[in-house]
PDB file of N, CA and C in Angstrom:
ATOM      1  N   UNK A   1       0.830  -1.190   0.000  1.00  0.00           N
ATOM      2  CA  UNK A   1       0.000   0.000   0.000  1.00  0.00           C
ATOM      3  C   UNK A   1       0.867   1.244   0.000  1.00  0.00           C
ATOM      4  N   UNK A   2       0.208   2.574  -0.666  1.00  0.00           N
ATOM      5  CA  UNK A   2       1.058   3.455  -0.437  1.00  0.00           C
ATOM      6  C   UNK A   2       0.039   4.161  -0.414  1.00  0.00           C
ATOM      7  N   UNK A   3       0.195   6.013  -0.056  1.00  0.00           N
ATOM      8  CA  UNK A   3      -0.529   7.027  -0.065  1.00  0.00           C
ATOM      9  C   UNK A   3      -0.218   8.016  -0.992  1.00  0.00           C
ATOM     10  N   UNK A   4      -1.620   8.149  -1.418  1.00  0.00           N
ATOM     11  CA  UNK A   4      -1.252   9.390  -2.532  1.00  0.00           C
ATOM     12  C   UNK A   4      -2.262  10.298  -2.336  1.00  0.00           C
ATOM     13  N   UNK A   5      -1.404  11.596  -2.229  1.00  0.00           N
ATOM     14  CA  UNK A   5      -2.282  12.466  -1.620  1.00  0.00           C
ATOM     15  C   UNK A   5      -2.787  13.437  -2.827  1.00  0.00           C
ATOM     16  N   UNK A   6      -4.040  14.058  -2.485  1.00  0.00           N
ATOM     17  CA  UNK A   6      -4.559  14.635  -3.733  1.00  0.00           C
ATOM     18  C   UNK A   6      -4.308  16.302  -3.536  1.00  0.00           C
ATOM     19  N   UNK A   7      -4.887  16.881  -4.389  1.00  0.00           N
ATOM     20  CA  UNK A   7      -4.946  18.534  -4.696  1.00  0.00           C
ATOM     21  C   UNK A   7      -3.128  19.100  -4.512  1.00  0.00           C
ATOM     22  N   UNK A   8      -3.506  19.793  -2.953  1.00  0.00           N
ATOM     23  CA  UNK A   8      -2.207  20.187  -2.861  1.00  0.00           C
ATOM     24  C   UNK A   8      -1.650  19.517  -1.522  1.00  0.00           C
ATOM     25  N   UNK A   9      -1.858  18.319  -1.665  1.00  0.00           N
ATOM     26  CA  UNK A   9      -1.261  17.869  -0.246  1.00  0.00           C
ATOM     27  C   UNK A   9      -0.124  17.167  -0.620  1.00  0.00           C
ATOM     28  N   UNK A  10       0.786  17.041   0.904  1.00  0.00           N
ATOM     29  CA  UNK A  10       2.207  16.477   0.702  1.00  0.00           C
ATOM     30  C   UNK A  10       2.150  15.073   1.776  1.00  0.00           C
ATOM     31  N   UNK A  11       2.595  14.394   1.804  1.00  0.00           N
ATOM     32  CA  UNK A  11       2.558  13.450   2.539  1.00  0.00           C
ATOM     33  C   UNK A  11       4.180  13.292   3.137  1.00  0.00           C
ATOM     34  N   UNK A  12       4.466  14.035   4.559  1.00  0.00           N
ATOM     35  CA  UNK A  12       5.595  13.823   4.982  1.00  0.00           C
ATOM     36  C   UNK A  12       6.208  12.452   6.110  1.00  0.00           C
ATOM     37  N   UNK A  13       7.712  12.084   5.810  1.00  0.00           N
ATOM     38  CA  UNK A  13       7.590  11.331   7.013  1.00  0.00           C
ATOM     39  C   UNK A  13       8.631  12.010   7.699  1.00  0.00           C
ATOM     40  N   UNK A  14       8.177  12.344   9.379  1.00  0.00           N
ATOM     41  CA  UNK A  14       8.847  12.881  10.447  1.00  0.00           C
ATOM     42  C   UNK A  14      10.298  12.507  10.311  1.00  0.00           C
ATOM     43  N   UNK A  15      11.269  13.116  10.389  1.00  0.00           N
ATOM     44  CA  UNK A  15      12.618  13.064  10.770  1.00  0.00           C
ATOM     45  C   UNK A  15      12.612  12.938  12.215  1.00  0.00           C
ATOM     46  N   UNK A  16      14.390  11.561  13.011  1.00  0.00           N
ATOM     47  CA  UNK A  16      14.389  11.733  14.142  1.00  0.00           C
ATOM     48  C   UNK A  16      13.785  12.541  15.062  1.00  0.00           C
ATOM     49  N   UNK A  17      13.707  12.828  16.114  1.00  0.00           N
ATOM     50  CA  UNK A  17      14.149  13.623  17.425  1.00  0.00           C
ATOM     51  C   UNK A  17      15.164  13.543  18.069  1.00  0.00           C
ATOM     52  N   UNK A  18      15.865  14.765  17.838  1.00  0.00           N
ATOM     53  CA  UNK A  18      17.037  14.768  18.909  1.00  0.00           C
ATOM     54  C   UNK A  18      17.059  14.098  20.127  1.00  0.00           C
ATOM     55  N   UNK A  19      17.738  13.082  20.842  1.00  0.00           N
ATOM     56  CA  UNK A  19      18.127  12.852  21.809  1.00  0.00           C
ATOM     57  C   UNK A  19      19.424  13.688  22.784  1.00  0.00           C
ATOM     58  N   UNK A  20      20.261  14.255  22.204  1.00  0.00           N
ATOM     59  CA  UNK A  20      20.974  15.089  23.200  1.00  0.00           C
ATOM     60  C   UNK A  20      21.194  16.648  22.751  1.00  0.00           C
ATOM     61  N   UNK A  21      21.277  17.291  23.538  1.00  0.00           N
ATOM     62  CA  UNK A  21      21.451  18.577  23.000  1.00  0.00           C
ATOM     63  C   UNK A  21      22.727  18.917  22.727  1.00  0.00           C
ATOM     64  N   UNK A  22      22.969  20.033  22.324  1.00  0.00           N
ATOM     65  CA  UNK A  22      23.859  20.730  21.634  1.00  0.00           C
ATOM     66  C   UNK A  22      25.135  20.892  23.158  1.00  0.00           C
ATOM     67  N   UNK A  23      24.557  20.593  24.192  1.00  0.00           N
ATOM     68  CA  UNK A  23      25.186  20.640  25.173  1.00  0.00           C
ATOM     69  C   UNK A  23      26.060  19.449  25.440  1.00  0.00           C
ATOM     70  N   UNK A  24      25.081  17.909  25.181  1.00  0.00           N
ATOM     71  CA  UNK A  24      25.613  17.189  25.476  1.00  0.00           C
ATOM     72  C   UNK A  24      24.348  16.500  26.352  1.00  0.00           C
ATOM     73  N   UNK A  25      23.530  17.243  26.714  1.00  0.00           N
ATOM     74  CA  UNK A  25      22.528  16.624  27.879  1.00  0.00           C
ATOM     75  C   UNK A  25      21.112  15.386  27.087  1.00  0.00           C
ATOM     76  N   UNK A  26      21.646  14.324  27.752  1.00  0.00           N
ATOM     77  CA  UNK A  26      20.672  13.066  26.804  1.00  0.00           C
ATOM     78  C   UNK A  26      19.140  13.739  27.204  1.00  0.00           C
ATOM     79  N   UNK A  27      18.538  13.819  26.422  1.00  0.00           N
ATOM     80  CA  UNK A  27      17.084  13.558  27.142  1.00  0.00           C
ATOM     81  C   UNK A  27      16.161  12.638  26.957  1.00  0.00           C
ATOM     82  N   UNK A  28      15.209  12.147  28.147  1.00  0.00           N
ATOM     83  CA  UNK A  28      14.195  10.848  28.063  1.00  0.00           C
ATOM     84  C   UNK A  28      13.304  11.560  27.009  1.00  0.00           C
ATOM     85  N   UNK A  29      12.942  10.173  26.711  1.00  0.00           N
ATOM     86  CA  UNK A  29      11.465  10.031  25.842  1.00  0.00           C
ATOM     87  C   UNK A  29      10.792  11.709  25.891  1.00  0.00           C
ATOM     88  N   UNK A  30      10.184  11.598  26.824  1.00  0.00           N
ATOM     89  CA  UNK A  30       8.748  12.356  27.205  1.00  0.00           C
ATOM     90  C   UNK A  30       9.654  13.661  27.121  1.00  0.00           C
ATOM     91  N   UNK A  31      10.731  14.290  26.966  1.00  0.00           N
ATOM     92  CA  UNK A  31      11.053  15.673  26.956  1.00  0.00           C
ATOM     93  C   UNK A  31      11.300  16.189  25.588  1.00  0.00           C
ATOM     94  N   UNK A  32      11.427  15.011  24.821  1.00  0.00           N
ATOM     95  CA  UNK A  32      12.308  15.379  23.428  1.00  0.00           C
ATOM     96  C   UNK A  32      10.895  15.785  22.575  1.00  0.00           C
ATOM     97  N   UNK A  33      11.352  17.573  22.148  1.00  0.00           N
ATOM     98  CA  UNK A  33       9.928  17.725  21.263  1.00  0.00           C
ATOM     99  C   UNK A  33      10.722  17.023  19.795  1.00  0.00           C
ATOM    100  N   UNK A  34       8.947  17.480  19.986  1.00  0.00           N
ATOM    101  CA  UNK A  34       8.639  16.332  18.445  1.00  0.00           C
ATOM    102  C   UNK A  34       9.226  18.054  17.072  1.00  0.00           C
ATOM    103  N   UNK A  35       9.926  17.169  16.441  1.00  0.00           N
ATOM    104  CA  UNK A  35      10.634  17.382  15.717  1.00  0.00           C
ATOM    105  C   UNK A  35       9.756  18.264  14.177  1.00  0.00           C
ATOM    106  N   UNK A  36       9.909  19.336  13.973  1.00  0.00           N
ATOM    107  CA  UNK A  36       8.670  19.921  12.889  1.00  0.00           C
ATOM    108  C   UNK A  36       9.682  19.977  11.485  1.00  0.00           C
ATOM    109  N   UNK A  37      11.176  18.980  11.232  1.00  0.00           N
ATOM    110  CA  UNK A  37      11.475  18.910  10.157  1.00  0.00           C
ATOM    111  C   UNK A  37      10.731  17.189   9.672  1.00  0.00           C
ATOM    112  N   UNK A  38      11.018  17.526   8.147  1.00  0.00           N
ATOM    113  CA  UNK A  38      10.057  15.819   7.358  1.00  0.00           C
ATOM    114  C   UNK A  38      10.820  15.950   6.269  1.00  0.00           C
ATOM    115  N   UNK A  39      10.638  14.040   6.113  1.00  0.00           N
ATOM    116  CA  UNK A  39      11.332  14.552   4.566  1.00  0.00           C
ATOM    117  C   UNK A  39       9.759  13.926   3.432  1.00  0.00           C
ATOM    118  N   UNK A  40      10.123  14.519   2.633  1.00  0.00           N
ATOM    119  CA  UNK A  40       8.346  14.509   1.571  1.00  0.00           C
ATOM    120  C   UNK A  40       8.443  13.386   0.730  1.00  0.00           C
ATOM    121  N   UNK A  41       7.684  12.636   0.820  1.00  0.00           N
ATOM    122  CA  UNK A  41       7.203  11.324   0.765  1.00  0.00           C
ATOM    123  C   UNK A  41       6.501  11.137  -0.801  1.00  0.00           C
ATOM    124  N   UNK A  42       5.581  11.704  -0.288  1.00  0.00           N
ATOM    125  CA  UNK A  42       4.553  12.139  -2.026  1.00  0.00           C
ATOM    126  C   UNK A  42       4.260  13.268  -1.738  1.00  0.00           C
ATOM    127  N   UNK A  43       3.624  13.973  -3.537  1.00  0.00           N
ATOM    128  CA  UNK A  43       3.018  15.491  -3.642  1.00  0.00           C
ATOM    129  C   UNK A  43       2.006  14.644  -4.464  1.00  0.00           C
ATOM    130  N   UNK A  44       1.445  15.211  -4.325  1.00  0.00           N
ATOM    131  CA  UNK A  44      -0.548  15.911  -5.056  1.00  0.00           C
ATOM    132  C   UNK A  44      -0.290  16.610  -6.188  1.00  0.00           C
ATOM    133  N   UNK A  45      -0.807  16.278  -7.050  1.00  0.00           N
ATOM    134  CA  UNK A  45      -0.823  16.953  -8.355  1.00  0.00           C
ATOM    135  C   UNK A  45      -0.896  18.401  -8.041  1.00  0.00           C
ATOM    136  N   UNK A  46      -1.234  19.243  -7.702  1.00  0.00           N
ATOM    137  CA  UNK A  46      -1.572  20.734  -7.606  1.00  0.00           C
ATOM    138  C   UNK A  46      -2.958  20.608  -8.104  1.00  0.00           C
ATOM    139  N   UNK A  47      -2.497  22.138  -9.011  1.00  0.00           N
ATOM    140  CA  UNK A  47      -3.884  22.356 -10.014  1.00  0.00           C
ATOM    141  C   UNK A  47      -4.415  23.614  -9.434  1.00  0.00           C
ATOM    142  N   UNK A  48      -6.010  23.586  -9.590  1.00  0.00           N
ATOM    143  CA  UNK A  48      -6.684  24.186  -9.318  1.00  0.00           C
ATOM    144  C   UNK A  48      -7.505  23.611  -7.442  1.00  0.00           C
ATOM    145  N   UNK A  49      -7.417  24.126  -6.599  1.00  0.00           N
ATOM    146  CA  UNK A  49      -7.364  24.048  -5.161  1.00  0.00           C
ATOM    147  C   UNK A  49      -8.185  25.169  -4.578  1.00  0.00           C
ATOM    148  N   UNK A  50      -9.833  25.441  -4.005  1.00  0.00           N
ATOM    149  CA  UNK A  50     -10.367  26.062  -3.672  1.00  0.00           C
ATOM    150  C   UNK A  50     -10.198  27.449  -4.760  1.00  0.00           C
ATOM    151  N   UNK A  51     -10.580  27.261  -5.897  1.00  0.00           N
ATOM    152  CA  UNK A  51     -10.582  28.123  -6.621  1.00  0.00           C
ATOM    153  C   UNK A  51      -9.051  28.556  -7.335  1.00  0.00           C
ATOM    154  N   UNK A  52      -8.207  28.503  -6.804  1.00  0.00           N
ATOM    155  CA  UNK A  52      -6.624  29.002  -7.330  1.00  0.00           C
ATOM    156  C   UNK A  52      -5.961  27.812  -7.712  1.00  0.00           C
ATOM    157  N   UNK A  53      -4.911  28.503  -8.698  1.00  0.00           N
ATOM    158  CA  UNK A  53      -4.231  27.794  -9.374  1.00  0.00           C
ATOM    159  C   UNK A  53      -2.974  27.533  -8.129  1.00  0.00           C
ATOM    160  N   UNK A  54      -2.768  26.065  -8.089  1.00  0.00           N
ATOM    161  CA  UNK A  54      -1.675  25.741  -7.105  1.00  0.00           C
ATOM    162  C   UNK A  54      -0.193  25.317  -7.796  1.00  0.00           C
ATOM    163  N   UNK A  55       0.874  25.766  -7.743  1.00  0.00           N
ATOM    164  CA  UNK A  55       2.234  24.843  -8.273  1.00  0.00           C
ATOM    165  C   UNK A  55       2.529  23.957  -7.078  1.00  0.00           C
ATOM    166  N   UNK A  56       3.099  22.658  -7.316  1.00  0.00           N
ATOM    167  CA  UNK A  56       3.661  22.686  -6.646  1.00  0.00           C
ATOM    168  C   UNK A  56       5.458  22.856  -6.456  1.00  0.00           C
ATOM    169  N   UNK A  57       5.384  23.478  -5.178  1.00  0.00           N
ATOM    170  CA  UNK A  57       6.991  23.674  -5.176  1.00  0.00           C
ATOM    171  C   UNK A  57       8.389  22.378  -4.530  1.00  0.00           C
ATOM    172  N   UNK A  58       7.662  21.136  -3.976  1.00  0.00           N
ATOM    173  CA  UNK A  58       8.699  20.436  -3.040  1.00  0.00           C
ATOM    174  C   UNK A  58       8.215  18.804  -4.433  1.00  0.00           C
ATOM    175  N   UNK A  59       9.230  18.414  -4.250  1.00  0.00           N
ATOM    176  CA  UNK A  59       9.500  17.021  -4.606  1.00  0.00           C
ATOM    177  C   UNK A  59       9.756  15.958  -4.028  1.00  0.00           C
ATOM    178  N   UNK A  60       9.376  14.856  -4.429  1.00  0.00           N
ATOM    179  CA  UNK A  60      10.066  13.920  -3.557  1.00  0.00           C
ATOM    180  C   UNK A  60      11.602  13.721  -2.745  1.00  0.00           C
ATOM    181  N   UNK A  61      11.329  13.391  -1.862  1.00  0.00           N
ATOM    182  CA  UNK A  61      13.296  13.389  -1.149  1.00  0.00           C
ATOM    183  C   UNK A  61      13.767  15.040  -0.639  1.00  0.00           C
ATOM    184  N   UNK A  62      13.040  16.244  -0.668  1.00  0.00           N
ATOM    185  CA  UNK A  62      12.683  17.245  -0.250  1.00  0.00           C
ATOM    186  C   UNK A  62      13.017  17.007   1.373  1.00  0.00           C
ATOM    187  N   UNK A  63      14.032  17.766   1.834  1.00  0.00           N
ATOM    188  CA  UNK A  63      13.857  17.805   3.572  1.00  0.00           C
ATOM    189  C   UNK A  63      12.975  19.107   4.104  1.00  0.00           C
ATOM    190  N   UNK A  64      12.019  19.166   4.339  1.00  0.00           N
ATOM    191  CA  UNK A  64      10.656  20.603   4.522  1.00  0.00           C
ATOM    192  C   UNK A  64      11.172  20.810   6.292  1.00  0.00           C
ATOM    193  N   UNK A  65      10.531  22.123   6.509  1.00  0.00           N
ATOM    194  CA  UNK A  65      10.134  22.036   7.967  1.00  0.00           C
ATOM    195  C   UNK A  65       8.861  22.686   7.606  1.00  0.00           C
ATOM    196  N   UNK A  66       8.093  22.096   8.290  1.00  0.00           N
ATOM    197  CA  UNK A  66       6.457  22.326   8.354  1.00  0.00           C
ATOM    198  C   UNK A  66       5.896  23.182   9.921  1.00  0.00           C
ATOM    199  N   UNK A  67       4.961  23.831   9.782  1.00  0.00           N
ATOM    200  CA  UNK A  67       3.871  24.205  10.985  1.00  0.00           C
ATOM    201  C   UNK A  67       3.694  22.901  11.736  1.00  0.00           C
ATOM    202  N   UNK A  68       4.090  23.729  13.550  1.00  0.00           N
ATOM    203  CA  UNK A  68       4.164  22.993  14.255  1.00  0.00           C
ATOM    204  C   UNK A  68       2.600  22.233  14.437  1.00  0.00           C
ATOM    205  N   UNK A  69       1.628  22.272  14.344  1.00  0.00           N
ATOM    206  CA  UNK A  69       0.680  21.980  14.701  1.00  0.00           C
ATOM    207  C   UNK A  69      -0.570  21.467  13.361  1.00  0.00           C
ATOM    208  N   UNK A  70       0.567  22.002  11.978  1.00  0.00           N
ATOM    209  CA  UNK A  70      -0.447  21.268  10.930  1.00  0.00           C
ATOM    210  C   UNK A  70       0.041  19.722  10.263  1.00  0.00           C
ATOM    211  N   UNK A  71      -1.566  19.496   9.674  1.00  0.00           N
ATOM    212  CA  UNK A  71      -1.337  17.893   9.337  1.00  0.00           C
ATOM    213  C   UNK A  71      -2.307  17.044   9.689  1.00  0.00           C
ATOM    214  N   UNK A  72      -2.692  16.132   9.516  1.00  0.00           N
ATOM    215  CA  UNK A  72      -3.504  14.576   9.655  1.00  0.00           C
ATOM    216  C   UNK A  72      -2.237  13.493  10.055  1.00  0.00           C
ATOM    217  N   UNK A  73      -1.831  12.980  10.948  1.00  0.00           N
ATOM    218  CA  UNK A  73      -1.279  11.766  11.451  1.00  0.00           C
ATOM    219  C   UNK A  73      -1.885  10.545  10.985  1.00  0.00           C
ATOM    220  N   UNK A  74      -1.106   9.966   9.861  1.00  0.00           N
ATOM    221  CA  UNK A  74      -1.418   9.046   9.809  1.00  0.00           C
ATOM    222  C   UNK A  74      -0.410   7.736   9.975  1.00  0.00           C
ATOM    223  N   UNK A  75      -1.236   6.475  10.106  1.00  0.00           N
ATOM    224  CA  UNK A  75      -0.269   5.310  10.562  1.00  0.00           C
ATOM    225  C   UNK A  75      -0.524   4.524   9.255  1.00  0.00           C
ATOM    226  N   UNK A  76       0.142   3.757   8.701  1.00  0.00           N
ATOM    227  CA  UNK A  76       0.195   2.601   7.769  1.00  0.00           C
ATOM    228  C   UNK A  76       1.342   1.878   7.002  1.00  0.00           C
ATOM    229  N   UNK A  77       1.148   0.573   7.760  1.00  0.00           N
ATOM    230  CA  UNK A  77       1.812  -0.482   7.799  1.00  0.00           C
ATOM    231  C   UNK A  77       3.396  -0.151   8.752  1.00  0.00           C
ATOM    232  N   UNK A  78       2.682  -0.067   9.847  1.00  0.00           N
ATOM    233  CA  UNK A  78       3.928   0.522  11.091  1.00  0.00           C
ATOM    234  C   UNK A  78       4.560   1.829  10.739  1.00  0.00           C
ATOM    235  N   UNK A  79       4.408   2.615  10.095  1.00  0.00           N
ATOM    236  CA  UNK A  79       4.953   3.344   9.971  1.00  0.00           C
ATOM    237  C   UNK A  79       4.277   4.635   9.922  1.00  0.00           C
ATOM    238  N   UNK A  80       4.604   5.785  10.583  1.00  0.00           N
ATOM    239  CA  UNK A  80       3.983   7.325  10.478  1.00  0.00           C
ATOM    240  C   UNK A  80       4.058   8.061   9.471  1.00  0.00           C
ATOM    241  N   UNK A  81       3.262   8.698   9.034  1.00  0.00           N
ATOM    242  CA  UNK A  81       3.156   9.914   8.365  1.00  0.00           C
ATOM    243  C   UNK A  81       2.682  11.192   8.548  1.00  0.00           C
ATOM    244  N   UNK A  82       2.561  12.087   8.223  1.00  0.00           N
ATOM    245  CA  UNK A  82       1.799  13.395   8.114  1.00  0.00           C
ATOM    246  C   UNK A  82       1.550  13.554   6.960  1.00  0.00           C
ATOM    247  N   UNK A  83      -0.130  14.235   6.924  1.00  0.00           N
ATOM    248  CA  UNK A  83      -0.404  14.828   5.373  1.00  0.00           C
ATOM    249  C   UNK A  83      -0.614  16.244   5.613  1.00  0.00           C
ATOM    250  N   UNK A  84      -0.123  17.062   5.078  1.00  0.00           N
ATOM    251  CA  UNK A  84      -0.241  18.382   5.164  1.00  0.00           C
ATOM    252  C   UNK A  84       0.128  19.148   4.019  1.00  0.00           C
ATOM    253  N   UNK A  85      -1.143  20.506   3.578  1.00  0.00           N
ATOM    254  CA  UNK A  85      -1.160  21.298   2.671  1.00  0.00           C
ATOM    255  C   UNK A  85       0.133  21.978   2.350  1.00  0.00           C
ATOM    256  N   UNK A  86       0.614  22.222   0.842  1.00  0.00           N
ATOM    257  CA  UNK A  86       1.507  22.636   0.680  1.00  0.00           C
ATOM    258  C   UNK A  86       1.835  24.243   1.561  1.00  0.00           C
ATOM    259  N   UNK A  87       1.189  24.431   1.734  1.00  0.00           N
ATOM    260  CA  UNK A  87       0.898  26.414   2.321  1.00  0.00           C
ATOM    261  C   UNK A  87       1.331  25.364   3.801  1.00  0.00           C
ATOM    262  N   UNK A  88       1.409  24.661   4.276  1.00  0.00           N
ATOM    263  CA  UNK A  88       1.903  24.020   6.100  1.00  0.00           C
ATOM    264  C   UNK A  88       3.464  24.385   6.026  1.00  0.00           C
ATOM    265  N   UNK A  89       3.967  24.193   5.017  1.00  0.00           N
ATOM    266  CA  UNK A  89       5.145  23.806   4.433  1.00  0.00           C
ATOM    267  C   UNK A  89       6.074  25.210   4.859  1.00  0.00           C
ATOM    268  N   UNK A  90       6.952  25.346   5.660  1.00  0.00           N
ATOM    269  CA  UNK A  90       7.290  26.910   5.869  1.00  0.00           C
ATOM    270  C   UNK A  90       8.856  26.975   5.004  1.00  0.00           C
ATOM    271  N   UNK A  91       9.511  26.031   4.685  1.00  0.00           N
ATOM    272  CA  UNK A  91      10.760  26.420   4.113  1.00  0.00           C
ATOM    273  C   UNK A  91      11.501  25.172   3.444  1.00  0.00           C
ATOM    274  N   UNK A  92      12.032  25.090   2.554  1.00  0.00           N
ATOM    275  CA  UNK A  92      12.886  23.490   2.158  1.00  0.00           C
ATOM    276  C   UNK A  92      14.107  23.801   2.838  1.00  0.00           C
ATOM    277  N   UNK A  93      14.976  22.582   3.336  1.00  0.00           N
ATOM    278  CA  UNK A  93      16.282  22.677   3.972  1.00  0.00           C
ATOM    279  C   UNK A  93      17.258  21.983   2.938  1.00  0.00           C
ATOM    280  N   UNK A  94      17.939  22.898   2.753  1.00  0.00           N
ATOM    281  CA  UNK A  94      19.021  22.417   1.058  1.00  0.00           C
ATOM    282  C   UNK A  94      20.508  22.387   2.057  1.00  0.00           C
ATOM    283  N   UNK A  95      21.089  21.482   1.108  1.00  0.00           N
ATOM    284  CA  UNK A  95      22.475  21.097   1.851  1.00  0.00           C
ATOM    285  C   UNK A  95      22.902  20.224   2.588  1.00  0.00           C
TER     286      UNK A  95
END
């Protein structure tokens, strides 16, 4: 199975969470935030999207950082995803 997302959606999968900081200090489970970089999985055709013409701008293998709080969580076949509108999408990370 795979997901394919329609209009302008991206289907990301979460990158790690840091376990130690920049300091050196490990942290448990329950402290380490959840991580708002992904790398992009599938894109959605674009098109036309609530009236406007959409491009899209990210490709597959794309490392994004997205809005902390946008998206649909989804699970399939053990594994996580996020689907979220290209406009969630705040910057590509090149390099």
């Amino acid at each position: 199975m795979k997901l394919v997302p329609l209009g302008d959606r991206v289907v990301l999968k979460q990158l790690e969470a840091e376990e130690t900081t920049k300091s050196g200090i490990v942290l448990p489970g329950n402290a380490q935030e959840k991580p708002q970089q992904a790398e992009v999985i599938a894109v959605g055709p674009g098109g036309v999207v609530d009236g406007n013409e959409v491009k899209m701008e990210v490709a597959i293998g794309d490392k994004v950082i997205y809005s902390k709080y946008a998206g649909t969580n989804v699970k399939l076949e053990d594994e996580e995803y996020i689907i979220v509108r290209q406009n969630d999408i705040v910057a590509k990370v090149e390099g």
